[in-house]
PDB file of N, CA and C in Angstrom:
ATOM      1  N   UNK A   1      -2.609  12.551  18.713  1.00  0.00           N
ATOM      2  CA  UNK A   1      -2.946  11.133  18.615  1.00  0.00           C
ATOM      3  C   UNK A   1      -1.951  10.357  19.482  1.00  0.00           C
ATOM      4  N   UNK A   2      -2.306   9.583  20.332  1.00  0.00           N
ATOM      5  CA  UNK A   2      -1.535   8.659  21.262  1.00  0.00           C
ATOM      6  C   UNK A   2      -0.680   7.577  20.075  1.00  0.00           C
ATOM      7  N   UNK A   3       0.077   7.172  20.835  1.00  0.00           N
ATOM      8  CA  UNK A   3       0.966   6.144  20.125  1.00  0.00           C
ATOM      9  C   UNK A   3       0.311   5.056  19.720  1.00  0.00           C
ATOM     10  N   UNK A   4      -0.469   4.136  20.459  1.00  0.00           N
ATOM     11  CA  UNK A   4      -0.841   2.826  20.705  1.00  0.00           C
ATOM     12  C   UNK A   4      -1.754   3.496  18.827  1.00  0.00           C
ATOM     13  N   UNK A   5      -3.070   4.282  18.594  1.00  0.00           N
ATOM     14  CA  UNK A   5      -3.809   4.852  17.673  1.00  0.00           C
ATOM     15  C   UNK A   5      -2.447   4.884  16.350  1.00  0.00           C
ATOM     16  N   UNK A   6      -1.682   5.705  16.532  1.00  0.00           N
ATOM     17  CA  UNK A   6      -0.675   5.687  15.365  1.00  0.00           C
ATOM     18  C   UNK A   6      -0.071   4.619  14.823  1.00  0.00           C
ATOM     19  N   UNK A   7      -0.028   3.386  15.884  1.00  0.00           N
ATOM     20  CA  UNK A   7       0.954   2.239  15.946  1.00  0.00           C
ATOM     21  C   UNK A   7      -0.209   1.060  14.251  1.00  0.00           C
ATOM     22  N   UNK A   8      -1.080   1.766  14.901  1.00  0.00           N
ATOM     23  CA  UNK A   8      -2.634   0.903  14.570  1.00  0.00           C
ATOM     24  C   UNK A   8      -3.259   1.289  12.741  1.00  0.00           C
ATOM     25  N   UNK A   9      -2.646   2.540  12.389  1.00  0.00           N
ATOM     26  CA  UNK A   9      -2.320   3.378  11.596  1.00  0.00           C
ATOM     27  C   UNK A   9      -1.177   3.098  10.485  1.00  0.00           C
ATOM     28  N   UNK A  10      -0.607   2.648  11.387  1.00  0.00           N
ATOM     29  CA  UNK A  10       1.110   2.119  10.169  1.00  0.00           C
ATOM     30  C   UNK A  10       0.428   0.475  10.312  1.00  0.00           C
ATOM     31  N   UNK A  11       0.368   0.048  10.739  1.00  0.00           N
ATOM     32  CA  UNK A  11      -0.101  -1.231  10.746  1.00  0.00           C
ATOM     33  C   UNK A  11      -1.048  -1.397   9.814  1.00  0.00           C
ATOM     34  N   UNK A  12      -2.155  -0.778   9.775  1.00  0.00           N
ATOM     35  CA  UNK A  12      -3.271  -0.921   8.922  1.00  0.00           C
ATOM     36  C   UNK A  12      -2.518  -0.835   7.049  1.00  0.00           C
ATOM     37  N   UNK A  13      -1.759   0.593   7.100  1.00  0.00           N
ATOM     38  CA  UNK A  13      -0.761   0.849   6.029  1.00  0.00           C
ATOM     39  C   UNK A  13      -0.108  -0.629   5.703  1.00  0.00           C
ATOM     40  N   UNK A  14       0.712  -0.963   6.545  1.00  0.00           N
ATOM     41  CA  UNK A  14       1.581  -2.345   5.816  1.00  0.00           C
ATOM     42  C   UNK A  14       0.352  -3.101   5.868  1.00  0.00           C
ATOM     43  N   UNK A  15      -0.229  -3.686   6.118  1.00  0.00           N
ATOM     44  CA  UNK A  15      -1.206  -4.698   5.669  1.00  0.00           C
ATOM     45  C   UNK A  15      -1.916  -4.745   4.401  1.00  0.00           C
ATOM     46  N   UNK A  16      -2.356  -3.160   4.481  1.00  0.00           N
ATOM     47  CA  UNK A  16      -2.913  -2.776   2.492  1.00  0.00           C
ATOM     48  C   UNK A  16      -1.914  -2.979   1.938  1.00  0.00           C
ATOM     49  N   UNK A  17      -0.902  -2.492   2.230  1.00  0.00           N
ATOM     50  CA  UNK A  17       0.473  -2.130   1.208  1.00  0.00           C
ATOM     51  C   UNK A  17       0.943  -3.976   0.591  1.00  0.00           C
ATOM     52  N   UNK A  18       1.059  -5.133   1.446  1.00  0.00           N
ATOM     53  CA  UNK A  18       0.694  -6.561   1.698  1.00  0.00           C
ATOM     54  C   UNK A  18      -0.144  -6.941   0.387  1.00  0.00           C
ATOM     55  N   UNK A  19      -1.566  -6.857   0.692  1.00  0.00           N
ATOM     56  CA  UNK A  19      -2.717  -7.197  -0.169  1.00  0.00           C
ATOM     57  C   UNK A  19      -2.418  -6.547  -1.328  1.00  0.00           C
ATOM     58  N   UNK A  20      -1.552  -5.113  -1.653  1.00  0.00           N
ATOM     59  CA  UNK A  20      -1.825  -4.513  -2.691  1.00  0.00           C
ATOM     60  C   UNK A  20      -0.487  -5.497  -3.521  1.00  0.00           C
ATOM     61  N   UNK A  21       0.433  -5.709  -3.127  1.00  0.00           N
ATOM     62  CA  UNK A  21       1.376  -6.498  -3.613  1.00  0.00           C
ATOM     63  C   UNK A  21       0.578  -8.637  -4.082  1.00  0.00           C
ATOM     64  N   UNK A  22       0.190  -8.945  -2.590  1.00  0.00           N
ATOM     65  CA  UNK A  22      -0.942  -9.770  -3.424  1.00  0.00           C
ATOM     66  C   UNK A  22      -1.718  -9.595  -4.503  1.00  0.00           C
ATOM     67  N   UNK A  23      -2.648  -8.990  -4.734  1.00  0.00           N
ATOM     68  CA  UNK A  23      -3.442  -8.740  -5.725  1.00  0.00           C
ATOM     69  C   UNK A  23      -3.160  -8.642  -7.125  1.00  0.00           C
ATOM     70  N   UNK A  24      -1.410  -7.664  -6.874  1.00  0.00           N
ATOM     71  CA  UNK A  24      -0.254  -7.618  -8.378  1.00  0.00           C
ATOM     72  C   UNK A  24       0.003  -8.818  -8.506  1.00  0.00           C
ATOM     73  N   UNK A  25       0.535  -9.668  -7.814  1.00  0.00           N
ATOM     74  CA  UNK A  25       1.017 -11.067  -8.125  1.00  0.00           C
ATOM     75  C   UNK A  25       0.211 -12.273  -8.418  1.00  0.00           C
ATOM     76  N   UNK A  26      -1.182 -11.770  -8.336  1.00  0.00           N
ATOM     77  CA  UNK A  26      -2.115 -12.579  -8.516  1.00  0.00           C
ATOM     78  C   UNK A  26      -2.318 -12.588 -10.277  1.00  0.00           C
ATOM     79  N   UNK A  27      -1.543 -11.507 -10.902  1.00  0.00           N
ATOM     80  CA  UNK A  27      -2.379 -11.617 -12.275  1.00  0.00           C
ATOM     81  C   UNK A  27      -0.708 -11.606 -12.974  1.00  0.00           C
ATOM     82  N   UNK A  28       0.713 -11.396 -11.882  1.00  0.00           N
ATOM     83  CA  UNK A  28       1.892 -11.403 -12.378  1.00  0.00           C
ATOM     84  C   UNK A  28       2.397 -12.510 -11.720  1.00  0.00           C
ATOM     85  N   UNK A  29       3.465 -13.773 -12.614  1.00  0.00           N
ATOM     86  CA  UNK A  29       3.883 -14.664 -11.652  1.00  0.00           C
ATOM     87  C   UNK A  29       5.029 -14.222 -12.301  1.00  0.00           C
ATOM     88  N   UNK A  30       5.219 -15.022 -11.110  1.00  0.00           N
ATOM     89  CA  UNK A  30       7.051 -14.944 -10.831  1.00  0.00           C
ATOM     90  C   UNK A  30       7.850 -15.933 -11.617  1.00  0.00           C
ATOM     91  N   UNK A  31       8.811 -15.909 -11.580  1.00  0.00           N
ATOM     92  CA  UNK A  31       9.904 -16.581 -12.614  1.00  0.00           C
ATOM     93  C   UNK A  31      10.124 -17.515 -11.165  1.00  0.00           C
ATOM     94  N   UNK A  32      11.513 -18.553 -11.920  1.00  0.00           N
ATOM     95  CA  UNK A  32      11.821 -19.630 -11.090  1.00  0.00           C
ATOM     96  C   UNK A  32      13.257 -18.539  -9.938  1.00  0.00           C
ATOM     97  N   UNK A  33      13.591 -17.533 -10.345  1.00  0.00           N
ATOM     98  CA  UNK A  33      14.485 -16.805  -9.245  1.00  0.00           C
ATOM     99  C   UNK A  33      13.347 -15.869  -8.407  1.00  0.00           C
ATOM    100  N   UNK A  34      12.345 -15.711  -8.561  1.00  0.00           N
ATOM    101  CA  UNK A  34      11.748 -15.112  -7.536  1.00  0.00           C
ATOM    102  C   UNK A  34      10.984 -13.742  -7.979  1.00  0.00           C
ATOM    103  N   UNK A  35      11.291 -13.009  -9.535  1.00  0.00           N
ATOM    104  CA  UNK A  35      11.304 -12.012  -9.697  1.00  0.00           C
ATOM    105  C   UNK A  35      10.144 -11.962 -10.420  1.00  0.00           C
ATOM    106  N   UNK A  36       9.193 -11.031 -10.738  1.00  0.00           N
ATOM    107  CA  UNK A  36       7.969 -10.776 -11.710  1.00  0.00           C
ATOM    108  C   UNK A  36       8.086 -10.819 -12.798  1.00  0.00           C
ATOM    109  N   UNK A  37       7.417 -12.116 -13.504  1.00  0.00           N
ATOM    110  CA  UNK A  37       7.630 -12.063 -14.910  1.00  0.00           C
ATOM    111  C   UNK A  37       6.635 -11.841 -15.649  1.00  0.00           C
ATOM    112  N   UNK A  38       6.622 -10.638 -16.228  1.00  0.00           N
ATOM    113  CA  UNK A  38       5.499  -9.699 -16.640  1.00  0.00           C
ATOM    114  C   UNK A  38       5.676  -9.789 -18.126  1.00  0.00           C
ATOM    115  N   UNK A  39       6.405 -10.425 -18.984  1.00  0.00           N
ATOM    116  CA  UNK A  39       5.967 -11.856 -19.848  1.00  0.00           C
ATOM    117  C   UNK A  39       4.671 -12.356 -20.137  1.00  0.00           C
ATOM    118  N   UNK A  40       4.238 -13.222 -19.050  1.00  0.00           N
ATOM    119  CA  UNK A  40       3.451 -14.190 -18.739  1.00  0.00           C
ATOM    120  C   UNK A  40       2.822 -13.529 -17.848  1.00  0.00           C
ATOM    121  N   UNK A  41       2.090 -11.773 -17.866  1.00  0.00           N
ATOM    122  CA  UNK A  41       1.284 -11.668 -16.714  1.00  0.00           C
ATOM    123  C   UNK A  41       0.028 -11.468 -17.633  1.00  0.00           C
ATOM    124  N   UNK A  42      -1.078 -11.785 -16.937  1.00  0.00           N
ATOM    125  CA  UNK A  42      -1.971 -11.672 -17.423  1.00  0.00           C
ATOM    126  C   UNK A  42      -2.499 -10.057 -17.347  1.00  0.00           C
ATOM    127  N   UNK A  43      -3.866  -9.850 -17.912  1.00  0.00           N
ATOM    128  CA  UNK A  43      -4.458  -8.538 -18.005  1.00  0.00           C
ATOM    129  C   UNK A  43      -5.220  -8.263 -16.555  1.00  0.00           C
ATOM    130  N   UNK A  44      -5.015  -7.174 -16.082  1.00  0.00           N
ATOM    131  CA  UNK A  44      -5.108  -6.394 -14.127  1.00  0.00           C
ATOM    132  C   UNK A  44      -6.208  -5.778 -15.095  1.00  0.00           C
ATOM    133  N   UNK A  45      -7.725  -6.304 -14.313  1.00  0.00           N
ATOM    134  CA  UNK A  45      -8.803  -5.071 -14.216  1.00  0.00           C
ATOM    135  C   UNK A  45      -8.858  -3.524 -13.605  1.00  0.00           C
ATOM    136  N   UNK A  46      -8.332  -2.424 -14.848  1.00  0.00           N
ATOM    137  CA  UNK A  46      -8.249  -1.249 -14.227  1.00  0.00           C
ATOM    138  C   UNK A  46      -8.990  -0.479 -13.138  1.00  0.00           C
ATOM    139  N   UNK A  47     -10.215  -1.218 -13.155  1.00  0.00           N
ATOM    140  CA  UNK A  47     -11.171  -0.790 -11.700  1.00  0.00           C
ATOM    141  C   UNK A  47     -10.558  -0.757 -10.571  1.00  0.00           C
ATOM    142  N   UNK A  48     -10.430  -2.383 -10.342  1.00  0.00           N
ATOM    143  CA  UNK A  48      -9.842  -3.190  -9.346  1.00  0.00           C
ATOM    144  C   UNK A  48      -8.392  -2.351  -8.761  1.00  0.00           C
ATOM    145  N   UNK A  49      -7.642  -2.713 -10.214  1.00  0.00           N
ATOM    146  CA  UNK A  49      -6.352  -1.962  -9.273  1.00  0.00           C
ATOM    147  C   UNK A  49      -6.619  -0.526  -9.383  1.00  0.00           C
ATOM    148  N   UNK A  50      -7.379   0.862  -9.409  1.00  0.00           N
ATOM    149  CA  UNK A  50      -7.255   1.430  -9.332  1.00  0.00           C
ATOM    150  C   UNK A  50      -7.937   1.703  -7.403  1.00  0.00           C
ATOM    151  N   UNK A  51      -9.276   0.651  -7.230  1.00  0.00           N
ATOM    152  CA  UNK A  51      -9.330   0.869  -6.028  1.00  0.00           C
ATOM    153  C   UNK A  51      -8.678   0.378  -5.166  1.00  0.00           C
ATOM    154  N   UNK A  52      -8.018  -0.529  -4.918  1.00  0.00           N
ATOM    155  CA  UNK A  52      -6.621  -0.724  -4.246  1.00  0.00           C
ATOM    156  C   UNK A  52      -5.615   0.404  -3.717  1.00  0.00           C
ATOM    157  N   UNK A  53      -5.400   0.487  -4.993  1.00  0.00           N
ATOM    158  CA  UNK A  53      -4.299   1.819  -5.283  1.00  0.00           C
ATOM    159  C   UNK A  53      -4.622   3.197  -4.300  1.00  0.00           C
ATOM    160  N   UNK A  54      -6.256   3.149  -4.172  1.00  0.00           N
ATOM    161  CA  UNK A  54      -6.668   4.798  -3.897  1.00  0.00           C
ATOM    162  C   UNK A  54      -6.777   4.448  -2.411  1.00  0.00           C
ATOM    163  N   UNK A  55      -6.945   3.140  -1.722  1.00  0.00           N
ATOM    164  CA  UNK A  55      -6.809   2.483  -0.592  1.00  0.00           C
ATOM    165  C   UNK A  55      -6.081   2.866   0.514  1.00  0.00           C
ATOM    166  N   UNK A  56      -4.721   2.156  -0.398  1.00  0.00           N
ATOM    167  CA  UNK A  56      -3.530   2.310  -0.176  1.00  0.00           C
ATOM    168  C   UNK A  56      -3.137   3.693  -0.147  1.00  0.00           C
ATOM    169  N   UNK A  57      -3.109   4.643  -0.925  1.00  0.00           N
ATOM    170  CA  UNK A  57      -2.976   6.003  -0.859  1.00  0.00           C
ATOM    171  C   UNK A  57      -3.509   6.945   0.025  1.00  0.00           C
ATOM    172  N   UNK A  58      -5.049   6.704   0.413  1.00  0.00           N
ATOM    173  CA  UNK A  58      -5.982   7.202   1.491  1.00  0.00           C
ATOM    174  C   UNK A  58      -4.812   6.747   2.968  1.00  0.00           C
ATOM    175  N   UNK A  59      -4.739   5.798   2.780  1.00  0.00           N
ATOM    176  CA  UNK A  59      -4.095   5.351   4.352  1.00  0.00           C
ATOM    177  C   UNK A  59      -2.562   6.264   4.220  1.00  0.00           C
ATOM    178  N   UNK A  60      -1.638   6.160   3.050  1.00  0.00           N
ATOM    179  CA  UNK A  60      -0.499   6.756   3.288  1.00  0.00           C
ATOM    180  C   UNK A  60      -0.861   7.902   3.600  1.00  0.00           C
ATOM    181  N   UNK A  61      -1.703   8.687   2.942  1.00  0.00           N
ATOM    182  CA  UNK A  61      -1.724  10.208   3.181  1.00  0.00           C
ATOM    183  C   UNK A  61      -2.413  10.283   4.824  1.00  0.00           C
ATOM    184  N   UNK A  62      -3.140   9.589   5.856  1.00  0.00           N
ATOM    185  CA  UNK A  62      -3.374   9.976   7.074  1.00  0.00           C
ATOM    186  C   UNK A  62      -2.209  10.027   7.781  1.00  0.00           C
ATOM    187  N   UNK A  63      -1.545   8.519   7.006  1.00  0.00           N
ATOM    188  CA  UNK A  63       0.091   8.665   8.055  1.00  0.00           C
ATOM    189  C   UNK A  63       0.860   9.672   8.158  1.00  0.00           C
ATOM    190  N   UNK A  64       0.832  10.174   6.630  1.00  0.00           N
ATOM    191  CA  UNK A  64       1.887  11.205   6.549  1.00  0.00           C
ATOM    192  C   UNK A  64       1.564  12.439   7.696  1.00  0.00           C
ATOM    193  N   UNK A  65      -0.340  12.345   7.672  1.00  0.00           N
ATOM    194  CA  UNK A  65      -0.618  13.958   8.598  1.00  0.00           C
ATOM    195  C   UNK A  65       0.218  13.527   9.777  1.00  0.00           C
ATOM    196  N   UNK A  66      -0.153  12.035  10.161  1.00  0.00           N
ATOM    197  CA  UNK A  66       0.020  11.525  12.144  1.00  0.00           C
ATOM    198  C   UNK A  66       1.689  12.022  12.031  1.00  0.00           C
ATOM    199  N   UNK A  67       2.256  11.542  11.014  1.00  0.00           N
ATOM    200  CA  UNK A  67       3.831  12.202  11.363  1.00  0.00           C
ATOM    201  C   UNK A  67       4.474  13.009  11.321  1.00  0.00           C
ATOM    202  N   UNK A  68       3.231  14.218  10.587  1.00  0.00           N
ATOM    203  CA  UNK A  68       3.797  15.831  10.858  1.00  0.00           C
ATOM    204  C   UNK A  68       3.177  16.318  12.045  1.00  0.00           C
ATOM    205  N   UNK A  69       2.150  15.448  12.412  1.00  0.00           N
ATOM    206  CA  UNK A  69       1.775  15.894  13.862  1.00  0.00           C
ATOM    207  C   UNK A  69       2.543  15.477  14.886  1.00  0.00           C
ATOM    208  N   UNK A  70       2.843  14.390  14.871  1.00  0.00           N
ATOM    209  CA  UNK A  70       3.661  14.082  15.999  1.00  0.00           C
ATOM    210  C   UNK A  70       4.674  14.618  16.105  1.00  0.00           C
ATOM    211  N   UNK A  71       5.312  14.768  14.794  1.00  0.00           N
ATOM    212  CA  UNK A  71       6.886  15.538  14.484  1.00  0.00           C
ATOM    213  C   UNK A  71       7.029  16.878  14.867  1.00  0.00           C
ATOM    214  N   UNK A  72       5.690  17.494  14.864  1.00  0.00           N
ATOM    215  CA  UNK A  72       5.264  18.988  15.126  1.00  0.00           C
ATOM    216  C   UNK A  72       6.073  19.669  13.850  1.00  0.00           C
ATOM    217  N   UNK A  73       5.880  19.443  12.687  1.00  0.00           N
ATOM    218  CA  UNK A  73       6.001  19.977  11.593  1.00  0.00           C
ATOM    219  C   UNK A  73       4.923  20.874  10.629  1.00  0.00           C
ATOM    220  N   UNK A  74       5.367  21.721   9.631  1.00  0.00           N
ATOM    221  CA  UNK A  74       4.579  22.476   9.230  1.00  0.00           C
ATOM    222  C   UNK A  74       4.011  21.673   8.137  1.00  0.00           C
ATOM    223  N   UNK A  75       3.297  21.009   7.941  1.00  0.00           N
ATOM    224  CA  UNK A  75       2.569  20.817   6.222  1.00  0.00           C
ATOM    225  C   UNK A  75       2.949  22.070   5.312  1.00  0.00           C
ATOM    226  N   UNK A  76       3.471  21.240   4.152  1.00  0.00           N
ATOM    227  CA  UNK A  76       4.000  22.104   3.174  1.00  0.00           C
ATOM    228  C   UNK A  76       3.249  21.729   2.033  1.00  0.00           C
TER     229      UNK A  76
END
């Protein structure tokens, strides 16, 4: 896989990884220092975040192949 394709790959990754942190904070707010106050979070539809989650996971696991390929490593 060329670079510019891989570059496009981690990119796609932080962007889910982004939305998947949106989506948590959408049903968790934050306190007045910045931190998740899960207190006051409301109830996360297990559907929802589970397809997120499998999203996000689908994309980590291609990266991981592109960087044992590029790395020329053995999958273990």
């Amino acid at each position: 896989m060329d670079k510019n394709k891989a570059m496009k790959e981690f990119k796609k990754y932080e962007q889910m990884r982004m939305e998947m942190y949106e989506f948590l904070e959408s049903f968790i707010p934050k306190d007045k220092n910045g931190a998740l106050d899960f207190s006051k979070a409301k109830d996360i539809p297990a559907k929802e975040i589970y397809d997120q989650w499998f999203k996000l996971d689908y994309q980590a696991r291609k990266i991981r192949g592109i960087a044992i390929n590029c790395l020329g490593l053995k999958d273990e």
